[in-house]
Protein backbone atom coordinates (compact mmCIF):
# COMPACT_ATOMS: atom_id res chain seq x y z
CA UNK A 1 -13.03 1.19 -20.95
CA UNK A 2 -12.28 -2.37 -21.41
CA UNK A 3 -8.88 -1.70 -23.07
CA UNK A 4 -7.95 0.86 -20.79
CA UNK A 5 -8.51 -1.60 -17.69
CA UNK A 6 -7.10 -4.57 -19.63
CA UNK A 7 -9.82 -6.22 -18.83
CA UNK A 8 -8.46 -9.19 -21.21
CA UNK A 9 -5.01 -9.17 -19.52
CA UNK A 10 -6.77 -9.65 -16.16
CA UNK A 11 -9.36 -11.99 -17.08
CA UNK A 12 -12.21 -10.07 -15.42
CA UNK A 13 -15.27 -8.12 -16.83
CA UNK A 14 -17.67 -5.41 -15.72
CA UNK A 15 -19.74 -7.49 -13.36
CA UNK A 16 -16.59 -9.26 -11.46
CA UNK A 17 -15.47 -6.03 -11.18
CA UNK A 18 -18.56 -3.97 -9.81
CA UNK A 19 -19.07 -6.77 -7.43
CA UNK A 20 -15.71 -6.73 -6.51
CA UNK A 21 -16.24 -2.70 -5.84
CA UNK A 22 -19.08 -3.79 -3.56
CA UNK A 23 -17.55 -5.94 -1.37
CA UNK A 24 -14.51 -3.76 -0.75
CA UNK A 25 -17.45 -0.88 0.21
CA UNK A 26 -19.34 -2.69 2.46
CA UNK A 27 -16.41 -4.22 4.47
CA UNK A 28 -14.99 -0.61 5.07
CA UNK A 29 -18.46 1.56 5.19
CA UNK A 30 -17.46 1.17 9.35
CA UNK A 31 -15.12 3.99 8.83
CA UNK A 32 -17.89 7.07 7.48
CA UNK A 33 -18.93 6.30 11.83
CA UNK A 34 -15.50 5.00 13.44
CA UNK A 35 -12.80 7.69 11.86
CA UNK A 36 -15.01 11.07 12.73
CA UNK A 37 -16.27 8.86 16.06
CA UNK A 38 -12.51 8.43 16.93
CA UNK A 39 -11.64 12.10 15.69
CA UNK A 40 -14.00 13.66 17.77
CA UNK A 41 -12.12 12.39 20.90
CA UNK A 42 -9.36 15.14 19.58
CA UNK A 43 -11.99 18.09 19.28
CA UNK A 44 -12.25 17.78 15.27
CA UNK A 45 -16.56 18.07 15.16
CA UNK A 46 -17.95 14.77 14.29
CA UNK A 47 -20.38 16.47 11.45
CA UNK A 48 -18.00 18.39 8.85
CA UNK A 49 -15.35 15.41 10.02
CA UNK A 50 -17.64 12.34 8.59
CA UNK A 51 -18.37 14.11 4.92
CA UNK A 52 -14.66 14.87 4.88
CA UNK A 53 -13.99 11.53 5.81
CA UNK A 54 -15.86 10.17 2.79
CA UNK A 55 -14.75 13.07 0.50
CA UNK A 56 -11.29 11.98 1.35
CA UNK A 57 -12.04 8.39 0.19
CA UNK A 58 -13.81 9.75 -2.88
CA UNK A 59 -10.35 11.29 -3.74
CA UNK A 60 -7.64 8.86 -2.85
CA UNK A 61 -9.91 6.11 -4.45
CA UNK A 62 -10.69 7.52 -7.64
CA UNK A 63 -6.87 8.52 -8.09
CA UNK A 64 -6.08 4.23 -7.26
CA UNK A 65 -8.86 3.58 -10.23
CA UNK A 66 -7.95 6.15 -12.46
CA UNK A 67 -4.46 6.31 -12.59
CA UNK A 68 -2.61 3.53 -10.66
CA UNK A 69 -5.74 1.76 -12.36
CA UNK A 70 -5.51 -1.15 -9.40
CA UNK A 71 -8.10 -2.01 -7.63
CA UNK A 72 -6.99 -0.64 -4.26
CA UNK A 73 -9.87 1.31 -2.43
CA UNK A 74 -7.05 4.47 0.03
CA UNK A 75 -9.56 6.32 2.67
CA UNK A 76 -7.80 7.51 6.22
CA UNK A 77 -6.39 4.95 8.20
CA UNK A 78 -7.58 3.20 11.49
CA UNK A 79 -5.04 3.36 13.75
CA UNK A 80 -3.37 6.19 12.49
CA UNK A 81 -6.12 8.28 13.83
CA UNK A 82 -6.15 6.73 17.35
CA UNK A 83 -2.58 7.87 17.27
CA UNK A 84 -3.28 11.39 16.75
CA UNK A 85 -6.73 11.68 19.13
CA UNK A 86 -4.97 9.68 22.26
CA UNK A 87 -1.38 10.00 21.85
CA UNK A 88 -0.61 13.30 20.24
CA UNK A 89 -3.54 15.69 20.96
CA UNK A 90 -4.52 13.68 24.36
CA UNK A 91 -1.21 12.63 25.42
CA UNK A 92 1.42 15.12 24.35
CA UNK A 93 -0.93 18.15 23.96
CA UNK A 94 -0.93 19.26 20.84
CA UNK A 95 -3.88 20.89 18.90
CA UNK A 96 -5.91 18.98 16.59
CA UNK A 97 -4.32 21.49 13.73
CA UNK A 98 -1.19 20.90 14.49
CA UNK A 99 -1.37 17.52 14.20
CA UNK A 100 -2.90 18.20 10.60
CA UNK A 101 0.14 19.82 10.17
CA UNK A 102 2.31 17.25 11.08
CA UNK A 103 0.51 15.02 8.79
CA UNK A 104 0.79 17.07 6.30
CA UNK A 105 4.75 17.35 6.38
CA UNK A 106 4.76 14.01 6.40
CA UNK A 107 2.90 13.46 3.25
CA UNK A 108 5.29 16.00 1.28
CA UNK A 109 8.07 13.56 2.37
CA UNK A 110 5.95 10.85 1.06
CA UNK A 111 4.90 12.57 -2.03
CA UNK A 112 9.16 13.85 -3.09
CA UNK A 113 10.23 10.15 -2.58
CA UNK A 114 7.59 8.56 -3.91
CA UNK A 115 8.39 10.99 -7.50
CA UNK A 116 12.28 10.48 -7.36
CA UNK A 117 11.29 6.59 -7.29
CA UNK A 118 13.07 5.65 -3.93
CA UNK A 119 9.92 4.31 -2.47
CA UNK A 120 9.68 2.31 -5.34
CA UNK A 121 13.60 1.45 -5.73
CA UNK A 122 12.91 0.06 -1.52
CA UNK A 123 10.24 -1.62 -2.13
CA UNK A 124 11.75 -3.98 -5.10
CA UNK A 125 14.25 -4.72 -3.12
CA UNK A 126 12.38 -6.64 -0.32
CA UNK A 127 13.22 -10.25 -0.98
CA UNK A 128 10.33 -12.64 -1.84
CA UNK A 129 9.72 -14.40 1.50
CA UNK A 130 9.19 -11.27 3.18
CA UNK A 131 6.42 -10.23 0.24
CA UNK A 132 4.40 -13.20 1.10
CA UNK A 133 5.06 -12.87 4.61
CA UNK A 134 3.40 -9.24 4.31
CA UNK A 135 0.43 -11.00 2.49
CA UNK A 136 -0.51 -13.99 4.88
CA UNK A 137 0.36 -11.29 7.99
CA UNK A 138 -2.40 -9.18 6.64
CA UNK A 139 -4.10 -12.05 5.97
CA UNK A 140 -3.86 -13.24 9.77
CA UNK A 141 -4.42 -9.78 10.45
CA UNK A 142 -7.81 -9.23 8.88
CA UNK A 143 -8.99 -12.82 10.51
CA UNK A 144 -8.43 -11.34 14.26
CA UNK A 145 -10.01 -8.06 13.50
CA UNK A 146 -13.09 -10.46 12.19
CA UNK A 147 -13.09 -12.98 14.99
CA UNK A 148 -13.53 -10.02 17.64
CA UNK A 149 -15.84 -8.10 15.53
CA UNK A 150 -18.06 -11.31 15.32
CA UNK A 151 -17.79 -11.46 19.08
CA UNK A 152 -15.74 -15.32 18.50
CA UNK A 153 -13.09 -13.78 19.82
CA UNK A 154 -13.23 -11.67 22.91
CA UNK A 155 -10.38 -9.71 25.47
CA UNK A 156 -9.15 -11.95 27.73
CA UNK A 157 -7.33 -11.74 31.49
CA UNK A 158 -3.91 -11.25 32.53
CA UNK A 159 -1.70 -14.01 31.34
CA UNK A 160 -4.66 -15.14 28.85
CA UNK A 161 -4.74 -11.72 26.78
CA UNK A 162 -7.70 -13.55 24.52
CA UNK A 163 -10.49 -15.31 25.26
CA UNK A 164 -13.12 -17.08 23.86
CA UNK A 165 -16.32 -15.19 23.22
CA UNK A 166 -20.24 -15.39 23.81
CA UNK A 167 -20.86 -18.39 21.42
CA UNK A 168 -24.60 -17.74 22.69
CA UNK A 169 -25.17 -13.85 21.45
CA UNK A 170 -27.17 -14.03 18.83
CA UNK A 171 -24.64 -11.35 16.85
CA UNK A 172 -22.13 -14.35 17.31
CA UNK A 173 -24.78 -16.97 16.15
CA UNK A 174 -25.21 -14.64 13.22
CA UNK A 175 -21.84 -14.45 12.36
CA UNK A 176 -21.24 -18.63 12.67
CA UNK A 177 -23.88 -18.79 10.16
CA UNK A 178 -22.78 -15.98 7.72
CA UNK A 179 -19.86 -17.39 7.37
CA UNK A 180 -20.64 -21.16 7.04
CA UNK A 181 -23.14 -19.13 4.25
CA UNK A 182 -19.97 -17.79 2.67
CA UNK A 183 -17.93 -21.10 3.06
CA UNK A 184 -20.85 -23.08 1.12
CA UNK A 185 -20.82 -20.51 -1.61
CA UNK A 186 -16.94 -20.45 -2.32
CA UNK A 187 -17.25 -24.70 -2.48
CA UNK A 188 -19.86 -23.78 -4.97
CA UNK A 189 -17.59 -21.35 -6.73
CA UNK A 190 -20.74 -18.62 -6.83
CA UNK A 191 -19.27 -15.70 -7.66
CA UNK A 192 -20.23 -12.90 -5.06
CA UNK A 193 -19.77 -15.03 -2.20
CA UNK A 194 -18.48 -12.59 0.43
CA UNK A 195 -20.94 -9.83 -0.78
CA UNK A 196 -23.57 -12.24 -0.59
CA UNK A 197 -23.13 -13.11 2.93
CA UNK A 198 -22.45 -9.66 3.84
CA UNK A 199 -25.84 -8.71 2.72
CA UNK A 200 -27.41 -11.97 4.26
CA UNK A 201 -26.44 -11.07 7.28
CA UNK A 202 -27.06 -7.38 7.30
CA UNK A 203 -30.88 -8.29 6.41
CA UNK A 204 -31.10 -11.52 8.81
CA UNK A 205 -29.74 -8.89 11.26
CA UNK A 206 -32.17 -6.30 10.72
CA UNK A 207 -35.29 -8.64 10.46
CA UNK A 208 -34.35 -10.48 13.86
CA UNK A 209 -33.84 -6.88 15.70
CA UNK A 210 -30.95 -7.43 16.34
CA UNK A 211 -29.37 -4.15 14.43
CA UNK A 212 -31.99 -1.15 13.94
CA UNK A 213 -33.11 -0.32 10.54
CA UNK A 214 -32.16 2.93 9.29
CA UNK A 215 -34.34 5.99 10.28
CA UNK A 216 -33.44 8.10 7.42
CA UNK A 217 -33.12 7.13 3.83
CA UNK A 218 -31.27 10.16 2.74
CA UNK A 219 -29.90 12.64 4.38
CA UNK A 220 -28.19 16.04 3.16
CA UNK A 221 -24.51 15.95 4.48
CA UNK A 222 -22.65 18.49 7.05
CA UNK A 223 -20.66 21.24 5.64
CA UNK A 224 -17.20 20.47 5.40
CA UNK A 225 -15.91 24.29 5.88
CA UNK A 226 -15.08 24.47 9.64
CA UNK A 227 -12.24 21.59 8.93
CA UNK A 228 -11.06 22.50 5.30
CA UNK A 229 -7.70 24.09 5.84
CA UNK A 230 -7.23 24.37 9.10
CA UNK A 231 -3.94 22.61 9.20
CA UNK A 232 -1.29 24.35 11.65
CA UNK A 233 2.17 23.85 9.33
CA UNK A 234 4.14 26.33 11.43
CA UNK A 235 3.07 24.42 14.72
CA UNK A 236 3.84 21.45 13.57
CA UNK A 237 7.26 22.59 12.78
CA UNK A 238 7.70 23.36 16.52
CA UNK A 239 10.68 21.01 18.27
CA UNK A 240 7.64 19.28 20.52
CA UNK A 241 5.64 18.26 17.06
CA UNK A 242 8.66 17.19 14.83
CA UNK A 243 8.70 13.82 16.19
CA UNK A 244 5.04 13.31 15.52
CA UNK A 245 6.19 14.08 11.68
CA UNK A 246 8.74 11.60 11.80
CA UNK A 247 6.27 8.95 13.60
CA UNK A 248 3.70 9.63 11.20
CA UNK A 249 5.77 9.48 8.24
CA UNK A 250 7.40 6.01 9.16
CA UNK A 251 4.00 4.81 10.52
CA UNK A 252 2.61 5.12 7.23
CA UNK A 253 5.61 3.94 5.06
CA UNK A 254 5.88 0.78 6.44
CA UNK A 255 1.94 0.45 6.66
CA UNK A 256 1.20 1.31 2.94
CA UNK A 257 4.03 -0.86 1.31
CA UNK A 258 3.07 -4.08 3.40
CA UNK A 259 -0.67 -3.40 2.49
CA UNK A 260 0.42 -2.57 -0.73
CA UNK A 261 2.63 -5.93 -1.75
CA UNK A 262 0.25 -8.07 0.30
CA UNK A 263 -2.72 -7.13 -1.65
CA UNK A 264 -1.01 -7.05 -4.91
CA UNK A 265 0.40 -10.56 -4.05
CA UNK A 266 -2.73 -11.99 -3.61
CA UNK A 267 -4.59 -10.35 -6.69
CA UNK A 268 -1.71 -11.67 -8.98
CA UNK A 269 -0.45 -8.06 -9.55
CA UNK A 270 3.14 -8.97 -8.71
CA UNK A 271 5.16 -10.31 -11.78
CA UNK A 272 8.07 -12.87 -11.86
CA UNK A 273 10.47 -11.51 -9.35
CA UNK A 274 7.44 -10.52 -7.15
CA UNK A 275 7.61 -6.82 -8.13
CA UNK A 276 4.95 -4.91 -9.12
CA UNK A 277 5.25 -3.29 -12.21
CA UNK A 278 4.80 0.46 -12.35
CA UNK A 279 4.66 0.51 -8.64
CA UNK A 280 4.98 4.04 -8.17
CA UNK A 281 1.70 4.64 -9.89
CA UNK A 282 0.10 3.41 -6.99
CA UNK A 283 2.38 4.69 -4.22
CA UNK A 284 1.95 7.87 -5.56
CA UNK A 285 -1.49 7.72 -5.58
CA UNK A 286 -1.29 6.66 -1.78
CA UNK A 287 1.12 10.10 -1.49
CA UNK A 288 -1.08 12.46 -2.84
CA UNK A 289 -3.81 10.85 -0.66
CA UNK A 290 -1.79 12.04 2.08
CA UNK A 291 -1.45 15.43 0.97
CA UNK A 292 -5.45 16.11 0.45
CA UNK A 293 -6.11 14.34 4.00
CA UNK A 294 -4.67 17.28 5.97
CA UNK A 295 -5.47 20.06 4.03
CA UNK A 296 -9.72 18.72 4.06
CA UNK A 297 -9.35 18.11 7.60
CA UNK A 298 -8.84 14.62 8.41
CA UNK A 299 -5.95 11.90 9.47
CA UNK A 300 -3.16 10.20 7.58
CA UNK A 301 -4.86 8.65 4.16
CA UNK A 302 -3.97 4.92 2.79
CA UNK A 303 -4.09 1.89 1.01
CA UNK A 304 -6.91 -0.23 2.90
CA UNK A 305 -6.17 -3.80 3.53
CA UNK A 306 -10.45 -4.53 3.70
CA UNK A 307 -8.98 -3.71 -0.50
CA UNK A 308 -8.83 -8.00 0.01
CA UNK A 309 -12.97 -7.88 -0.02
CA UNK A 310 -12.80 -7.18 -3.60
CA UNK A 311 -9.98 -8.67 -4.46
CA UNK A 312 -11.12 -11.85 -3.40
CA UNK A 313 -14.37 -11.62 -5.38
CA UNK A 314 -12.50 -10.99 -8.64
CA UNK A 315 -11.15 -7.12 -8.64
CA UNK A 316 -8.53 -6.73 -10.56
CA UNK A 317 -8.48 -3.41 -12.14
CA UNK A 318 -9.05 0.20 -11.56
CA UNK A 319 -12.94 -0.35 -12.17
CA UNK A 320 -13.14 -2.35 -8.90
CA UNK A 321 -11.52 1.23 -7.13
CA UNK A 322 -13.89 3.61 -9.28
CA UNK A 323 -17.20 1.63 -7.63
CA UNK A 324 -15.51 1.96 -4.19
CA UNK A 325 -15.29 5.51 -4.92
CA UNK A 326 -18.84 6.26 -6.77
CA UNK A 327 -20.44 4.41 -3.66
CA UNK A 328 -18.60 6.42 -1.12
CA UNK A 329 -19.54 9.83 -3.40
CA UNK A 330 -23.42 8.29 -3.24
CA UNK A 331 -22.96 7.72 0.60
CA UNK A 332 -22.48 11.77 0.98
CA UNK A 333 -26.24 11.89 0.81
CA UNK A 334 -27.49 8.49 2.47
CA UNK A 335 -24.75 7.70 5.34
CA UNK A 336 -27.80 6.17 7.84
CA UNK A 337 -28.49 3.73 5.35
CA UNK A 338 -25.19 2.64 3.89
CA UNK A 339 -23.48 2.50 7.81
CA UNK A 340 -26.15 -0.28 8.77
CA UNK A 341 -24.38 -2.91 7.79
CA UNK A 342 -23.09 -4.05 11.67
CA UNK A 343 -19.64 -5.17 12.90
CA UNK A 344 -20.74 -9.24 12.99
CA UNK A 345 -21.67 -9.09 8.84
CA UNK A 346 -18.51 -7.40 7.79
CA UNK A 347 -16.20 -8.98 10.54
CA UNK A 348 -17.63 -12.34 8.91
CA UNK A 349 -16.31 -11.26 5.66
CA UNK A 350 -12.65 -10.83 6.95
CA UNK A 351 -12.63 -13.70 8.42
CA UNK A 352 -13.31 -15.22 4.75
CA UNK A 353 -10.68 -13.10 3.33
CA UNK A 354 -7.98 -15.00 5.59
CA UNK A 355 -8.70 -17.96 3.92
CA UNK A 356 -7.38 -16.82 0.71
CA UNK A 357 -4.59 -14.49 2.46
CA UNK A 358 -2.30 -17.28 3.97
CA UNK A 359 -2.06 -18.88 0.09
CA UNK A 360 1.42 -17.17 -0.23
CA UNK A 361 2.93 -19.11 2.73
CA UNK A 362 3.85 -21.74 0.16
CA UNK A 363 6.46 -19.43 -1.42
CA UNK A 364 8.28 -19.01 1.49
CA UNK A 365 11.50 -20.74 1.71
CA UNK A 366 11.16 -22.95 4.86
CA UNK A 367 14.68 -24.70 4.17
CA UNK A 368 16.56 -21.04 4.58
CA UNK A 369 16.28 -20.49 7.74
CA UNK A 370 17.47 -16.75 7.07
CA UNK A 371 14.62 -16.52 4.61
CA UNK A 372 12.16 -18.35 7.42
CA UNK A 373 12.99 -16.43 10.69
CA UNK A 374 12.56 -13.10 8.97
CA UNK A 375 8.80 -14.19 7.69
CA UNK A 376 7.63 -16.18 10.84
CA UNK A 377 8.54 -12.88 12.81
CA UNK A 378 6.40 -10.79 10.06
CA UNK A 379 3.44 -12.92 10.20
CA UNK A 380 3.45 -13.06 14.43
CA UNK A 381 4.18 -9.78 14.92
CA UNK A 382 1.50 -8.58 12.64
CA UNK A 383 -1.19 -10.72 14.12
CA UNK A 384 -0.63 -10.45 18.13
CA UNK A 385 0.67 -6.67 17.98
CA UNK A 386 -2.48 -5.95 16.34
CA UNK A 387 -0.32 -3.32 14.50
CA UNK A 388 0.64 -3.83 10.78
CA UNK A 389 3.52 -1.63 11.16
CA UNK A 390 5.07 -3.70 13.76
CA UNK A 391 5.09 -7.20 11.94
CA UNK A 392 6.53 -5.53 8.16
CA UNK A 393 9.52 -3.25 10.23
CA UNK A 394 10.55 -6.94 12.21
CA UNK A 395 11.09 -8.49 8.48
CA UNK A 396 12.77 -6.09 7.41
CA UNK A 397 15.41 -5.52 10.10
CA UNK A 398 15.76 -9.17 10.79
CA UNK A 399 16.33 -10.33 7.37
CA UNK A 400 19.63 -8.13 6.73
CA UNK A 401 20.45 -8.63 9.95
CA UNK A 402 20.22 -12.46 9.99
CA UNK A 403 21.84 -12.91 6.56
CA UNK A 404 25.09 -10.60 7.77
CA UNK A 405 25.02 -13.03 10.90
CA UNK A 406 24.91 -15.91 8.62
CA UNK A 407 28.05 -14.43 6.31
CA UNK A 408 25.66 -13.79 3.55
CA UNK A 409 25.81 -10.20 3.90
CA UNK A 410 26.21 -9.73 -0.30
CA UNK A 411 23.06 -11.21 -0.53
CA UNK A 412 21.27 -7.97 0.88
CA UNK A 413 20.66 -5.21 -1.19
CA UNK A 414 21.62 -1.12 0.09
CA UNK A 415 18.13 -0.45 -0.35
CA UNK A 416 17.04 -3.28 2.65
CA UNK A 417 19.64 -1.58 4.80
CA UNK A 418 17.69 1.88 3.38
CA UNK A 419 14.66 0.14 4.80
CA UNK A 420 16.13 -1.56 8.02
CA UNK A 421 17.18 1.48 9.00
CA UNK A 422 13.85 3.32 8.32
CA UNK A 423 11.93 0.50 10.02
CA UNK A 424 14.41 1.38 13.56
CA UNK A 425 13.37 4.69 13.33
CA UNK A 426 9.73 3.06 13.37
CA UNK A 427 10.95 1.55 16.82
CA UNK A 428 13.09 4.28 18.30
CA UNK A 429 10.13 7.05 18.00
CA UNK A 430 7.09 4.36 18.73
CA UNK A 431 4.79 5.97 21.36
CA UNK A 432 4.92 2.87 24.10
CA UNK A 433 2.78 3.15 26.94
């Protein structure tokens, strides 16, 4: 197993790596309660919808350990599936299966140009300062989500949009002193550090009252039947559901690769020329994902950027992914237990990961200003958007653009125009409110 890994090449070992497998679990468990929560908002029953959200997972994740062999945990996407229960089966009126459907068009677009290598031939041709623009975004990204999960952070008022939170709440209190836990730990260079405090916290939490032990140890889980191929491909081939393809399709794209080259970025994955080598392994991986999502009965299926948990604690290899996936499999049978880890332990955690995440900044050519406008609109976009998608199509619109302004127009590959003109599809079928 260690060959096969390369553990040596990586400079990890089994423990680094089933630590690393833990932290990326616990910092995502939210979703086995948020995704089927979310879903059932659309009429998809919250029971079958939770085991196929962790069956989904299981399947993605274990492909990502397996055979892209990276340690990159894909489960269905937040986000995504606030698209489909508010905008598309809420909004526009479509039925829950159609909107399988629709996802599932989309991921046989995903899956033919992922296997004729196009996805791959875009993605290498994203310059450099956009790569590391895509990591520290995320990076910026995952901070926010863990500042207003921690309650640090709150909504704010009209002309204020954030606020501030309850510095008092003893979740917030919590949180302060989770992640000062965490900080002490990484000066100490203990290995473990985010897991630690993760699981500090979770106990402190439970032992103060302030989150409610679990009332079941293990629990048998709901039969998946009712959603397993129910997908509606004919509706969704309807003129009113066609856009949602094309939404969904360009949704993901640009969410996957960002996720995809930030978190390789930061692991070290990315080689000289800030590629990373056999790419497609892992985008197709992500594809395939998004073919089994739809036909079990759940939501566009991804790369997760909480993948940074075990990244940061060592994960380097497909191991790291196999634990993700073997704890999710375990979780079938004991959801209560493993989803009582609350929003202020793992939102402490992400705030950690930023730390690490804005590292790449340094790359970033802050002398070229057609190199620097391109990244600073990446990493804003990403953070006070709150959308992922938003911040990676800016980049990669503005950089072509800004270099053709500049009359350095040979300096941009077809495949960025490929791209730019993917990412203004992004904008022209975006579902603004």
């Amino acid at each position: 197993m260690k060959r096969f890994f390369e553990f040596e090449r990586h400079q990890t070992n089994y423990r680094r790596e089933i630590v690393a497998g833990c932290a990326t679990f616990l910092t995502m468990a939210y979703i086995m309660v948020v995704n089927p929560a979310i879903l059932e908002t659309a009429g998809i029953p919250k029971g079958p919808s939770t085991t196929v959200t962790i069956l989904t997972a299981v399947f993605g994740t274990t492909l990502a350990g397996l055979y892209a062999r990276r340690p990159f945990a894909i489960a269905p996407y937040m986000g995504e599936n606030a698209f489909i229960a508010f905008t598309v089966v809420k909004g526009m009126g479509l039925s829950w299966q159609v909107a399988l459907g629709a996802i599932f068009l989309a991921g046989i677009l995903f899956t033919v140009l992922t296997v004729i290598k196009v996805r791959a031939w875009m993605a290498n041709a994203i310059p450099l300062s956009l790569k590391c623009s895509f990591a520290v975004g995320i990076g910026l990204f995952l901070t926010f989500i863990g500042l207003n999960d921690t309650g640090i952070v709150k909504l704010g008022v009209k002309g204020a949009p954030v606020a501030l939170g309850a510095l008092s709440s003893p979740q917030t209190l919590l949180a302060i002193a989770g992640f000062l836990l965490i900080a002490w730990l990484l000066v100490k260079r203990v290995r473990g550090a985010i897991l630690i405090g993760i699981l500090a916290i979770t106990a402190a939490s439970i032992w103060l009252g302030i989150t409610p032990a679990p009332r079941h140890w293990v629990t048998l889980p709901p039969s998946p039947a009712p959603l397993f191929g129910q997908l509606d491909i004919a509706g969704a081939l309807s003129p009113k559901a066609l856009p949602v393809v094309a939404i969904i399709f360009v949704m993901a794209f640009v969410d996957t690769l960002g996720t995809l080259i930030g978190l390789s970025s930061r692991a070290g994955l990315l080689d000289a020329r800030g590629d990373l080598p056999e790419l497609e392994k892992p985008m197709l991986a992500d594809a395939l994902s998004n073919l089994a999502a739809p036909l079990m009965g759940t939501t566009t299926s991804g790369v997760y950027i909480e993948s940074a948990a075990g990244i940061e604690e060592g994960g380097r290899t497909g191991l790291t992914a196999l634990v993700v996936a073997a704890l999710f499999a375990v979780s079938l049978f004991c959801v209560p237990l493993l989803t009582v880890v609350p929003p202020h332990a793992y939102g402490t955690a992400l705030m950690a990961i930023g730390i690490f995440m804005i590292a790449p900044v340094k790359r970033i050519d802050f002398e070229d200003y057609t190199e620097l406008i391109p990244a600073f609109l990446t990493l804003v976009l990403t953070c006070f958007t709150f959308n992922i998608g938003v911040g990676v199509t800016a980049g990669l619109i503005t950089h072509p653009v800004i270099k053709t302004l500049a009359g350095r127009a040979r300096e941009v590959a077809l495949a960025q125009w490929a791209l730019a003109a993917l990412s203004l599809v992004f904008y022209l079928c975006y579902p603004y409110q």
